[in-house]
PDB file of N, CA and C in Angstrom:
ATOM      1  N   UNK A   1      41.910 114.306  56.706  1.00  0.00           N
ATOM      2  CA  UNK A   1      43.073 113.463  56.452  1.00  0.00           C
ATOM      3  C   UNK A   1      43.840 113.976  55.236  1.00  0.00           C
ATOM      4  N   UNK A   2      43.202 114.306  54.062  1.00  0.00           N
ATOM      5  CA  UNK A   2      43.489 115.368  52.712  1.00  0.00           C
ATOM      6  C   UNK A   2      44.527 115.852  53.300  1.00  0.00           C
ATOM      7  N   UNK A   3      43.762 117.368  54.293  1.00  0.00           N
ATOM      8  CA  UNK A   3      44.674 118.165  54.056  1.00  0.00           C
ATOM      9  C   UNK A   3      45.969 117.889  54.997  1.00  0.00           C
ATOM     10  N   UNK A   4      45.781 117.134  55.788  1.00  0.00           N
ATOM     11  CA  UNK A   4      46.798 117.037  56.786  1.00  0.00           C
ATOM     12  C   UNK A   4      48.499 116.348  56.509  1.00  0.00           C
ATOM     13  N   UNK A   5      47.896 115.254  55.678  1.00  0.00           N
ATOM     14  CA  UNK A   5      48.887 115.302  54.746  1.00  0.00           C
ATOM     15  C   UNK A   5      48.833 115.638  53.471  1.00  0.00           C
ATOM     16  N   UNK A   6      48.525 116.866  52.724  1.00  0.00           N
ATOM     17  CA  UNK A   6      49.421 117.555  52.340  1.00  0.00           C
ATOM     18  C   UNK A   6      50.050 118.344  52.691  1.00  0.00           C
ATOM     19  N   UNK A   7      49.509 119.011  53.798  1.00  0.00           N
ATOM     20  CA  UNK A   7      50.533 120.028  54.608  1.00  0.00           C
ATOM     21  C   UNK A   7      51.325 119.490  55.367  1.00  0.00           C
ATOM     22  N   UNK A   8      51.543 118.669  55.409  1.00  0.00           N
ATOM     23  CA  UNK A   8      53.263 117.255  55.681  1.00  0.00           C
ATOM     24  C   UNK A   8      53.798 117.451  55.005  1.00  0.00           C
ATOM     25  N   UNK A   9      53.268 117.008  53.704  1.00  0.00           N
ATOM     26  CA  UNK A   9      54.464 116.807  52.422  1.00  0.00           C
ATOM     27  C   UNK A   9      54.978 117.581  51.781  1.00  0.00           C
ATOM     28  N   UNK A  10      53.749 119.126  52.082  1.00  0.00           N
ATOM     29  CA  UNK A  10      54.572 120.298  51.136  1.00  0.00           C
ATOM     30  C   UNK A  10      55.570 121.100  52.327  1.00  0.00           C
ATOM     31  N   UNK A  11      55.706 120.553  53.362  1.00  0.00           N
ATOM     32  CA  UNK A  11      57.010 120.923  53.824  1.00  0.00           C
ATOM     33  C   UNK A  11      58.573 120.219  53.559  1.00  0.00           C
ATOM     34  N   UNK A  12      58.291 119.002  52.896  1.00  0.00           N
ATOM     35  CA  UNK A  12      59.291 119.176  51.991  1.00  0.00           C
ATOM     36  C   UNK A  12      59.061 119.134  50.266  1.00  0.00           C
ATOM     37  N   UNK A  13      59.813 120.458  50.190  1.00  0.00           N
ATOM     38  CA  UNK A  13      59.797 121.312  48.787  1.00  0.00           C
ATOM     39  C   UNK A  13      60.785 120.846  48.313  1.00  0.00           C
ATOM     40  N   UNK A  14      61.392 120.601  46.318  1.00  0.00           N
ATOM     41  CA  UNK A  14      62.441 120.199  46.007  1.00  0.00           C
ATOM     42  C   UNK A  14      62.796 119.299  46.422  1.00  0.00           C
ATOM     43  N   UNK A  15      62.082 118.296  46.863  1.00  0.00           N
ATOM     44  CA  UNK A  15      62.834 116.851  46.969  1.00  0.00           C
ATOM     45  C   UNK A  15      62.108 116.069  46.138  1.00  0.00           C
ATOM     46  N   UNK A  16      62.952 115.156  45.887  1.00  0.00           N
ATOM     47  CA  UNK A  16      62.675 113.699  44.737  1.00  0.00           C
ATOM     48  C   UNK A  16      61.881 112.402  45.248  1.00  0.00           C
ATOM     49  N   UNK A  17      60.971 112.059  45.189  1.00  0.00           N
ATOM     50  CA  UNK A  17      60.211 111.046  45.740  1.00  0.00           C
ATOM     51  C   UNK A  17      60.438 109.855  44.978  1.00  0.00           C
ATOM     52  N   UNK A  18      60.705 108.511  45.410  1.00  0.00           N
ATOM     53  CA  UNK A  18      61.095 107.563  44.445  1.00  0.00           C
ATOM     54  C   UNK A  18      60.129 106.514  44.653  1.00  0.00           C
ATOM     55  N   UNK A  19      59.849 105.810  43.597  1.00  0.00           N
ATOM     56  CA  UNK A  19      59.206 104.653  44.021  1.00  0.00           C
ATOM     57  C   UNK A  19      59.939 103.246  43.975  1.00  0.00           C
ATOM     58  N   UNK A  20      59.763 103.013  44.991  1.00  0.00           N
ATOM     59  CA  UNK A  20      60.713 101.681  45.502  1.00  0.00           C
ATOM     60  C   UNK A  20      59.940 100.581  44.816  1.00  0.00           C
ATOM     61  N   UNK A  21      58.694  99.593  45.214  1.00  0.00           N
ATOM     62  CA  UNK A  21      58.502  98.855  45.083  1.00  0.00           C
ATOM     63  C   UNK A  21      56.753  98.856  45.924  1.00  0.00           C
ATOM     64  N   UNK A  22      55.971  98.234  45.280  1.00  0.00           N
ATOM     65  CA  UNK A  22      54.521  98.047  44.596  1.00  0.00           C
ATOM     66  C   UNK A  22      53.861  96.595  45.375  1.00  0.00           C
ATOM     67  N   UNK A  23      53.212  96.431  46.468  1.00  0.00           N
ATOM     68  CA  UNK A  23      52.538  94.996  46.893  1.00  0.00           C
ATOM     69  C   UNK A  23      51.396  95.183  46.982  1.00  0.00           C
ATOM     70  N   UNK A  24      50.592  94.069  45.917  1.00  0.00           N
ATOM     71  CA  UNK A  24      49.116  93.622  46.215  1.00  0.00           C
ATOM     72  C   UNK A  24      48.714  92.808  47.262  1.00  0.00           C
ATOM     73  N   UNK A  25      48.097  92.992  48.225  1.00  0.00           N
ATOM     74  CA  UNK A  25      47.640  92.780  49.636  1.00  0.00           C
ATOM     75  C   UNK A  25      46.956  91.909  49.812  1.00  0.00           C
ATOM     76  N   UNK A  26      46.110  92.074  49.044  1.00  0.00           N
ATOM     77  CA  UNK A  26      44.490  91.286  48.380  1.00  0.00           C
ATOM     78  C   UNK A  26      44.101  92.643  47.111  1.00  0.00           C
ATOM     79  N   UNK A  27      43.471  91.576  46.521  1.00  0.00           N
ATOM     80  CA  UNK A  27      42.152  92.149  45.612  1.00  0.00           C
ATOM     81  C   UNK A  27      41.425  93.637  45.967  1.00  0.00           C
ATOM     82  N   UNK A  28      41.951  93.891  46.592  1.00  0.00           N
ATOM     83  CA  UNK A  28      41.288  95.209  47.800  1.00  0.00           C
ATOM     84  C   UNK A  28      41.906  96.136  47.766  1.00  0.00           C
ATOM     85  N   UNK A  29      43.682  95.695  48.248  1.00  0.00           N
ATOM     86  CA  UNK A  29      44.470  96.290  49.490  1.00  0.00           C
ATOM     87  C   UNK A  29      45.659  96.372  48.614  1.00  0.00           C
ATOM     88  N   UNK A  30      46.376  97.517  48.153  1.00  0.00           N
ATOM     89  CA  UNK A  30      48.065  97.389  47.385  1.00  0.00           C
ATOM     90  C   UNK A  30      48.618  98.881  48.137  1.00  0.00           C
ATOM     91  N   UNK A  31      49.692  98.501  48.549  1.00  0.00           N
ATOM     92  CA  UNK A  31      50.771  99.650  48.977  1.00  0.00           C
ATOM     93  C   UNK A  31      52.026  99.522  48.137  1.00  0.00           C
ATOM     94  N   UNK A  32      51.999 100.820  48.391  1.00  0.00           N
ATOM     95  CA  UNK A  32      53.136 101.379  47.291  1.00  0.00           C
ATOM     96  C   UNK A  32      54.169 101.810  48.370  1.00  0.00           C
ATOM     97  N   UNK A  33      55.802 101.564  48.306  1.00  0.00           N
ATOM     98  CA  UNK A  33      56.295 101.908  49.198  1.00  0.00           C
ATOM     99  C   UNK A  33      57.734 103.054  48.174  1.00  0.00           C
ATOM    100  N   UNK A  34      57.656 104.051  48.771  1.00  0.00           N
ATOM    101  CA  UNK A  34      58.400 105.526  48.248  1.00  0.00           C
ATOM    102  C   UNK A  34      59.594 105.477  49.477  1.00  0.00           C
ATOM    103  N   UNK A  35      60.401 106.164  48.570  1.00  0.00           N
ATOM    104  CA  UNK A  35      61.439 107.374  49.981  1.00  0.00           C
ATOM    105  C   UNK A  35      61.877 108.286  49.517  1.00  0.00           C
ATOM    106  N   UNK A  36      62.163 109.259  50.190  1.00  0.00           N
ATOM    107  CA  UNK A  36      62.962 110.254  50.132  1.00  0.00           C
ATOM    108  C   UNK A  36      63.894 110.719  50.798  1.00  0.00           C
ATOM    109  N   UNK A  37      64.948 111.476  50.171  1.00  0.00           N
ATOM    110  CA  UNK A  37      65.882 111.713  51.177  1.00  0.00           C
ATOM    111  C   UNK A  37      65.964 113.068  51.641  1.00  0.00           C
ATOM    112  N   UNK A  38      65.970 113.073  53.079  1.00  0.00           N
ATOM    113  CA  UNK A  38      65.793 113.797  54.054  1.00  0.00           C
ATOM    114  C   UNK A  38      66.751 114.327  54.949  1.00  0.00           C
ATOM    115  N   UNK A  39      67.637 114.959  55.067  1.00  0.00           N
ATOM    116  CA  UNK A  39      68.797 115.836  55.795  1.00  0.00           C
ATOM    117  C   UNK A  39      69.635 114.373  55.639  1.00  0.00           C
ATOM    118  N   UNK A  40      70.054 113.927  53.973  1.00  0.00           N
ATOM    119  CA  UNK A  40      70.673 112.891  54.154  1.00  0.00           C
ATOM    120  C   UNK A  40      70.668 111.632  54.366  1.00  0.00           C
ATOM    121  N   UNK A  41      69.454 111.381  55.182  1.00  0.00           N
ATOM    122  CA  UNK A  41      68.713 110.077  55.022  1.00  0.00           C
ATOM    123  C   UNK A  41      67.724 109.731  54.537  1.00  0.00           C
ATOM    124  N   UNK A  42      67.492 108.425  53.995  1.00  0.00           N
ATOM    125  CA  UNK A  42      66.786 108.002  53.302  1.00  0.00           C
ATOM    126  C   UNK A  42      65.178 107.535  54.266  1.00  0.00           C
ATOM    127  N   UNK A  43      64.340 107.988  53.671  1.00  0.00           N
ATOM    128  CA  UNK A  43      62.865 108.005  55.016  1.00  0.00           C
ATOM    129  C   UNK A  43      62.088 107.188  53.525  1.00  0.00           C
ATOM    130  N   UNK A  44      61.447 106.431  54.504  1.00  0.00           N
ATOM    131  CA  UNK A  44      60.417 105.458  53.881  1.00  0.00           C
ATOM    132  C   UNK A  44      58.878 106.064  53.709  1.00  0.00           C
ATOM    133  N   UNK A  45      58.197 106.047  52.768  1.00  0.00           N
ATOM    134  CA  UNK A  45      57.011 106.773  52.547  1.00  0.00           C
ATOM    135  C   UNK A  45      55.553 105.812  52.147  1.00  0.00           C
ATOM    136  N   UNK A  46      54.867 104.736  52.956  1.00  0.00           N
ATOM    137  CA  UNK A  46      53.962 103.954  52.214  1.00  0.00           C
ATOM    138  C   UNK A  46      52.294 104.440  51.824  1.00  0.00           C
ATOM    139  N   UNK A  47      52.245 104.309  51.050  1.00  0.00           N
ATOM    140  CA  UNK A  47      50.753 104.747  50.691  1.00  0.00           C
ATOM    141  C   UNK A  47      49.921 103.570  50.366  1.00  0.00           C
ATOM    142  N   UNK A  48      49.348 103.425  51.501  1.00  0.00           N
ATOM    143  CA  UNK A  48      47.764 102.188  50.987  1.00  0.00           C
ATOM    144  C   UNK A  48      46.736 102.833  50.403  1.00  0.00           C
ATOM    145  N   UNK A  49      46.571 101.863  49.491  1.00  0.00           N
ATOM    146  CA  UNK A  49      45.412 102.373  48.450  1.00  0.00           C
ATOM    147  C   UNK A  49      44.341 100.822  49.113  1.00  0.00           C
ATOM    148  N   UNK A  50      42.986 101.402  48.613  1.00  0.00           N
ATOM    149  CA  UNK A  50      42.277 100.495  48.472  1.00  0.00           C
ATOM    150  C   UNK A  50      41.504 100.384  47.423  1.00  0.00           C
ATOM    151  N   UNK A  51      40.771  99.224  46.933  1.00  0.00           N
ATOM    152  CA  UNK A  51      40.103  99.059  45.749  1.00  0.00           C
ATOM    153  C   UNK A  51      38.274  99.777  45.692  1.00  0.00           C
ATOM    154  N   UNK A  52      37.827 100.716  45.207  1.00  0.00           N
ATOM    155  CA  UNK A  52      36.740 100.560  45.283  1.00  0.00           C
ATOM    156  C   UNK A  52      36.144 100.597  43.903  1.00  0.00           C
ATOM    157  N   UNK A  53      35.161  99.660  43.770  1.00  0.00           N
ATOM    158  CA  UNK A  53      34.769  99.829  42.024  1.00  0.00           C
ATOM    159  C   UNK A  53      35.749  99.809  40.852  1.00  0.00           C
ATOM    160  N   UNK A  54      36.789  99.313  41.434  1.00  0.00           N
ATOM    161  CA  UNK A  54      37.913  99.753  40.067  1.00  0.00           C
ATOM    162  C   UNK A  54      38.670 100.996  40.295  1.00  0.00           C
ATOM    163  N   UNK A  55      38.286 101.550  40.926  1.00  0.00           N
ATOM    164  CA  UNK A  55      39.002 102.842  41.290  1.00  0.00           C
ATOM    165  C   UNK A  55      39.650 102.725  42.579  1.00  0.00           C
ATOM    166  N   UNK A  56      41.476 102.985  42.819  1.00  0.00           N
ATOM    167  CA  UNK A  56      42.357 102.872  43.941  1.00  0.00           C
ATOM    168  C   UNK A  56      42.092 104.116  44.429  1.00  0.00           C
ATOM    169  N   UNK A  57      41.838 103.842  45.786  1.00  0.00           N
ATOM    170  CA  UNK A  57      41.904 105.541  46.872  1.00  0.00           C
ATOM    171  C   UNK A  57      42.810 105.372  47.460  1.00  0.00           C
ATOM    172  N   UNK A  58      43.582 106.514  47.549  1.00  0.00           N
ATOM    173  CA  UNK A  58      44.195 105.930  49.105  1.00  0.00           C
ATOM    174  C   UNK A  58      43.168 106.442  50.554  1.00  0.00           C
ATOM    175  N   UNK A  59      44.120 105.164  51.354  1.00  0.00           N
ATOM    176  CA  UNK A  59      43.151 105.820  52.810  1.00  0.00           C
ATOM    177  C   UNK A  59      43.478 105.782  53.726  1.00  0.00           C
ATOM    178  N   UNK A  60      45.654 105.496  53.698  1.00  0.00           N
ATOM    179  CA  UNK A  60      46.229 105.429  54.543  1.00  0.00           C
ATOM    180  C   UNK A  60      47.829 106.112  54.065  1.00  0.00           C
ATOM    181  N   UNK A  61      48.690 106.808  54.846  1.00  0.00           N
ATOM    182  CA  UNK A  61      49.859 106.962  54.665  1.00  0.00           C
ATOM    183  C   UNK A  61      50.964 106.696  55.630  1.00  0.00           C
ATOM    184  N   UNK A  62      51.551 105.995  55.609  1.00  0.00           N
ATOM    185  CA  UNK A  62      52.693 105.894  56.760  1.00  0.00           C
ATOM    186  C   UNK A  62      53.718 106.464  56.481  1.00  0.00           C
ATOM    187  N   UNK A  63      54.290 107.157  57.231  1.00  0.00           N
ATOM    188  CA  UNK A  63      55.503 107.994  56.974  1.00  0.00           C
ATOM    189  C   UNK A  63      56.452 107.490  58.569  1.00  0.00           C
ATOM    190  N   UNK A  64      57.428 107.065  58.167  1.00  0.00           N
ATOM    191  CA  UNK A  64      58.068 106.634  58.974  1.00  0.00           C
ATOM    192  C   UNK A  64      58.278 105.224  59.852  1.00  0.00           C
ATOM    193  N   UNK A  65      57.132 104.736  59.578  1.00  0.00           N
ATOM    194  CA  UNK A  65      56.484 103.878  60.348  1.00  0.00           C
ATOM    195  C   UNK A  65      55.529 103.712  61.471  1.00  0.00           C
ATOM    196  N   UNK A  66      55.132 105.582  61.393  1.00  0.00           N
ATOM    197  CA  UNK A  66      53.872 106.247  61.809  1.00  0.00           C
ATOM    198  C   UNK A  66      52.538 106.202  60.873  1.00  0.00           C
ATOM    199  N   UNK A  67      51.621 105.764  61.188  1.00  0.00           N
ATOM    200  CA  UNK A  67      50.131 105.511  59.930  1.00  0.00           C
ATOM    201  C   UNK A  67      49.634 106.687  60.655  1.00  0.00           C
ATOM    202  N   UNK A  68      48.855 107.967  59.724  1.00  0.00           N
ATOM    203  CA  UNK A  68      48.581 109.175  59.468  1.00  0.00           C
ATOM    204  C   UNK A  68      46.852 108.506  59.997  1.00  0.00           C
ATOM    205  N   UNK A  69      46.355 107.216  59.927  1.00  0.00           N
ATOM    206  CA  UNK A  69      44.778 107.224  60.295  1.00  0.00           C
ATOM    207  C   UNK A  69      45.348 106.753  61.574  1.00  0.00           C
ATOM    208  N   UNK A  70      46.554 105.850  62.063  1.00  0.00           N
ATOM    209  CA  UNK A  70      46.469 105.474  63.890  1.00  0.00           C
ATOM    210  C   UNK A  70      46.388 106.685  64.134  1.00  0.00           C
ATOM    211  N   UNK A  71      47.634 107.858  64.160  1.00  0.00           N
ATOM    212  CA  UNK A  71      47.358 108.875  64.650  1.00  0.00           C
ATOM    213  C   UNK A  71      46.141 109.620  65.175  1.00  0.00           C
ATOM    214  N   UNK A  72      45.385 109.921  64.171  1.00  0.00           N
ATOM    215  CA  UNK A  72      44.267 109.995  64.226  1.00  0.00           C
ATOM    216  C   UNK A  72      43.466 109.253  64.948  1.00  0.00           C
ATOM    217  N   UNK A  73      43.185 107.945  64.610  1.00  0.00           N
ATOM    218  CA  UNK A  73      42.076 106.850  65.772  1.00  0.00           C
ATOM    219  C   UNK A  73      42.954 107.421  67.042  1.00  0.00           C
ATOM    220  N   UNK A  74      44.284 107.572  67.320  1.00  0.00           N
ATOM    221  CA  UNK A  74      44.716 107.614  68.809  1.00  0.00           C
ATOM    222  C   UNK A  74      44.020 109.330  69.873  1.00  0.00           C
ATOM    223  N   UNK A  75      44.574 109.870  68.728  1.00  0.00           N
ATOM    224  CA  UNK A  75      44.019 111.086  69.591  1.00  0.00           C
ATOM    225  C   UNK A  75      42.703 111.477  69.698  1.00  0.00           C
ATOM    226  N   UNK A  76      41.703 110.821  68.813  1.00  0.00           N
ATOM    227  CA  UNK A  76      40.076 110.283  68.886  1.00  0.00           C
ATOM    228  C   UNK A  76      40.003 109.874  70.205  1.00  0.00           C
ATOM    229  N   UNK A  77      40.576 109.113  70.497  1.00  0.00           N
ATOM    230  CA  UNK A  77      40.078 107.829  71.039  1.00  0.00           C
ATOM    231  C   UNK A  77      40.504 108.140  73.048  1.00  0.00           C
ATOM    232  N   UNK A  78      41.732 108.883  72.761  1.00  0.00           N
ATOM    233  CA  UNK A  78      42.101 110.182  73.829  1.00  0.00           C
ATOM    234  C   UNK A  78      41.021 111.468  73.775  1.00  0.00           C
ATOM    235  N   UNK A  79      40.378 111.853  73.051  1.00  0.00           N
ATOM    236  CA  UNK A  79      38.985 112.834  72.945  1.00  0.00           C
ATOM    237  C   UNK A  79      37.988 112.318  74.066  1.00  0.00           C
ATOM    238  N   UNK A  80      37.789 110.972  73.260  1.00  0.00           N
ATOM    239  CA  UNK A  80      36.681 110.603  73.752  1.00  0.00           C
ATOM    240  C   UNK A  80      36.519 109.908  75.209  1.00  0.00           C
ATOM    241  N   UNK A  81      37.985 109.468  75.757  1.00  0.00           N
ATOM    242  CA  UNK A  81      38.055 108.872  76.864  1.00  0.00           C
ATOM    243  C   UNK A  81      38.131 110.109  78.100  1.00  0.00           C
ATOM    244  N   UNK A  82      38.615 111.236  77.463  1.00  0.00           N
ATOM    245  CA  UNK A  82      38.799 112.057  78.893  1.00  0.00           C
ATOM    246  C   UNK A  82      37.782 113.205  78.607  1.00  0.00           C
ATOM    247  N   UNK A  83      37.152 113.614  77.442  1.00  0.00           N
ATOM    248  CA  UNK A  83      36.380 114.579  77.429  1.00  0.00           C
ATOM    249  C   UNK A  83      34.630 114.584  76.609  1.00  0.00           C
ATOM    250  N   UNK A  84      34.790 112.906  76.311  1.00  0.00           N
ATOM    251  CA  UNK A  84      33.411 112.779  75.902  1.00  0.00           C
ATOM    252  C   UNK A  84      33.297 112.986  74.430  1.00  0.00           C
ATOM    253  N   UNK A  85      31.972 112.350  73.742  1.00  0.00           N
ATOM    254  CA  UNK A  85      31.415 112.677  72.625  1.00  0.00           C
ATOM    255  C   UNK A  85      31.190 113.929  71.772  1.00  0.00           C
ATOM    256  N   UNK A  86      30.619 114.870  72.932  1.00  0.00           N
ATOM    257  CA  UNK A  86      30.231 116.532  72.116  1.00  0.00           C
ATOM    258  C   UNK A  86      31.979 116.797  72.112  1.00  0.00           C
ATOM    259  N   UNK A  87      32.580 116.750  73.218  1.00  0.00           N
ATOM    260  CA  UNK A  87      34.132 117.039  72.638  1.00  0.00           C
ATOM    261  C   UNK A  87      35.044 116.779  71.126  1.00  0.00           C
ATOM    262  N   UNK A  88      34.861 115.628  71.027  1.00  0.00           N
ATOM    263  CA  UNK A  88      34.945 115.056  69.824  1.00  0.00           C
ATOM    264  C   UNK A  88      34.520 115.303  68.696  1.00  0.00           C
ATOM    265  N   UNK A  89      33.271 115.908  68.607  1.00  0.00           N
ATOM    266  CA  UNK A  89      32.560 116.421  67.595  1.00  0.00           C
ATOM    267  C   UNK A  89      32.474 117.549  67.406  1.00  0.00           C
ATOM    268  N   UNK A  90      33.583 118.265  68.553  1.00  0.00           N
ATOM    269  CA  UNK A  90      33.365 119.862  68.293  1.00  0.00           C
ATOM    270  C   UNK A  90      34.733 119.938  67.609  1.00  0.00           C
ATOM    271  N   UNK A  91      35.776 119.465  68.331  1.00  0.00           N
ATOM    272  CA  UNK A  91      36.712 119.299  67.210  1.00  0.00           C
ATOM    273  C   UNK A  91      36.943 118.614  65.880  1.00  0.00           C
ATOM    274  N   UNK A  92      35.927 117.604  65.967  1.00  0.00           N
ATOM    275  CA  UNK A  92      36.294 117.579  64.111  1.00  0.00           C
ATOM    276  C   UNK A  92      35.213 118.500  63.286  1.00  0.00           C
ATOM    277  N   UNK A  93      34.434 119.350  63.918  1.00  0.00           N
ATOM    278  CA  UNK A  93      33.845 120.515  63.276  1.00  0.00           C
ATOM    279  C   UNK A  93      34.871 121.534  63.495  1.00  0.00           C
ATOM    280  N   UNK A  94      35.482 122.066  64.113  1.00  0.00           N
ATOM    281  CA  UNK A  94      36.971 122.902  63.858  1.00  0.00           C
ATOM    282  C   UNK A  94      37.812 122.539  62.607  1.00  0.00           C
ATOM    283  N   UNK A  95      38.160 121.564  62.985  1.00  0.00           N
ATOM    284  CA  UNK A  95      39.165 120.646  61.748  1.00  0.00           C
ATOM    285  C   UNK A  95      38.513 121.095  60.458  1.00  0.00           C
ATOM    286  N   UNK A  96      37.265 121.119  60.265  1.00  0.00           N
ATOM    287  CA  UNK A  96      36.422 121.288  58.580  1.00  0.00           C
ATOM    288  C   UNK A  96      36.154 122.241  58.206  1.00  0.00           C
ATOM    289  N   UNK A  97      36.077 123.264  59.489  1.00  0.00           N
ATOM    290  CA  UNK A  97      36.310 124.776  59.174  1.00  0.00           C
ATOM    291  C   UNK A  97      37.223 125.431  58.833  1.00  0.00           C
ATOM    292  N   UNK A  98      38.441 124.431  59.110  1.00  0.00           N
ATOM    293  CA  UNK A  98      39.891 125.445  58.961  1.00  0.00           C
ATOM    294  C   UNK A  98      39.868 125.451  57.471  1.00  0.00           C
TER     295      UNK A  98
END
C-alpha cells in the first residue's frame, strides 16, 4: 500500500498540496482532507489516519473519491473469486518482491 501510493503521488512533481481542513472521527479515526491542483482543477486528497498507542498511521488514502484499500479489497476479492487462494498469494508475493 506504501509503495503504491507513493508512486501515485510522485507523479505529480512541483505541485503544492494544501491542507484544507482536519476531522476527528472518533478517538481512533481523524482525516485530513488536502487538494491539489491538477491540469487546472482542483482534486481532493483525504488521508485517514488512525490512532494506535498515541501514534497516528495512516491506513487509508482517497484520492478522488477512490479509497487506495477498496481498490485493493476489490481486486482481492476478484483474485479470489475467479482464481482461488494460491492465486492470491502468489500475487501478493510478486507485489513484495518488486
Amino acid at each position: 500500500l506504501k509503495k503504491s501510493f507513493t508512486d501515485k503521488l510522485s507523479l505529480y512533481k512541483d505541485q503544492v498540496l494544501k491542507v484544507k481542513n482536519g476531522e476527528l472521527k472518533n478517538e481512533k479515526r481523524y482525516f485530513l482532507t488536502t487538494s491539489m491542483v491538477v491540469d487546472g482543477e482542483e482534486k481532493n486528497i483525504i488521508f485517514k489516519f488512525y490512532n494506535d498507542n498515541n501514534n497516528w498511521l495512516i491506513y487509508d488514502v482517497d484520492v478522488l473519491g477512490v479509497s487506495i484499500v477498496q481498490t485493493y479489497r476489490s481486486q482481492f476479492g476478484d483474485i479470489l473469486a475467479n482464481q482461488g487462494f494460491d492465486a492470491l498469494l502468489q500475487k501478493l508475493e510478486s507485489i513484495v518482491i518488486e
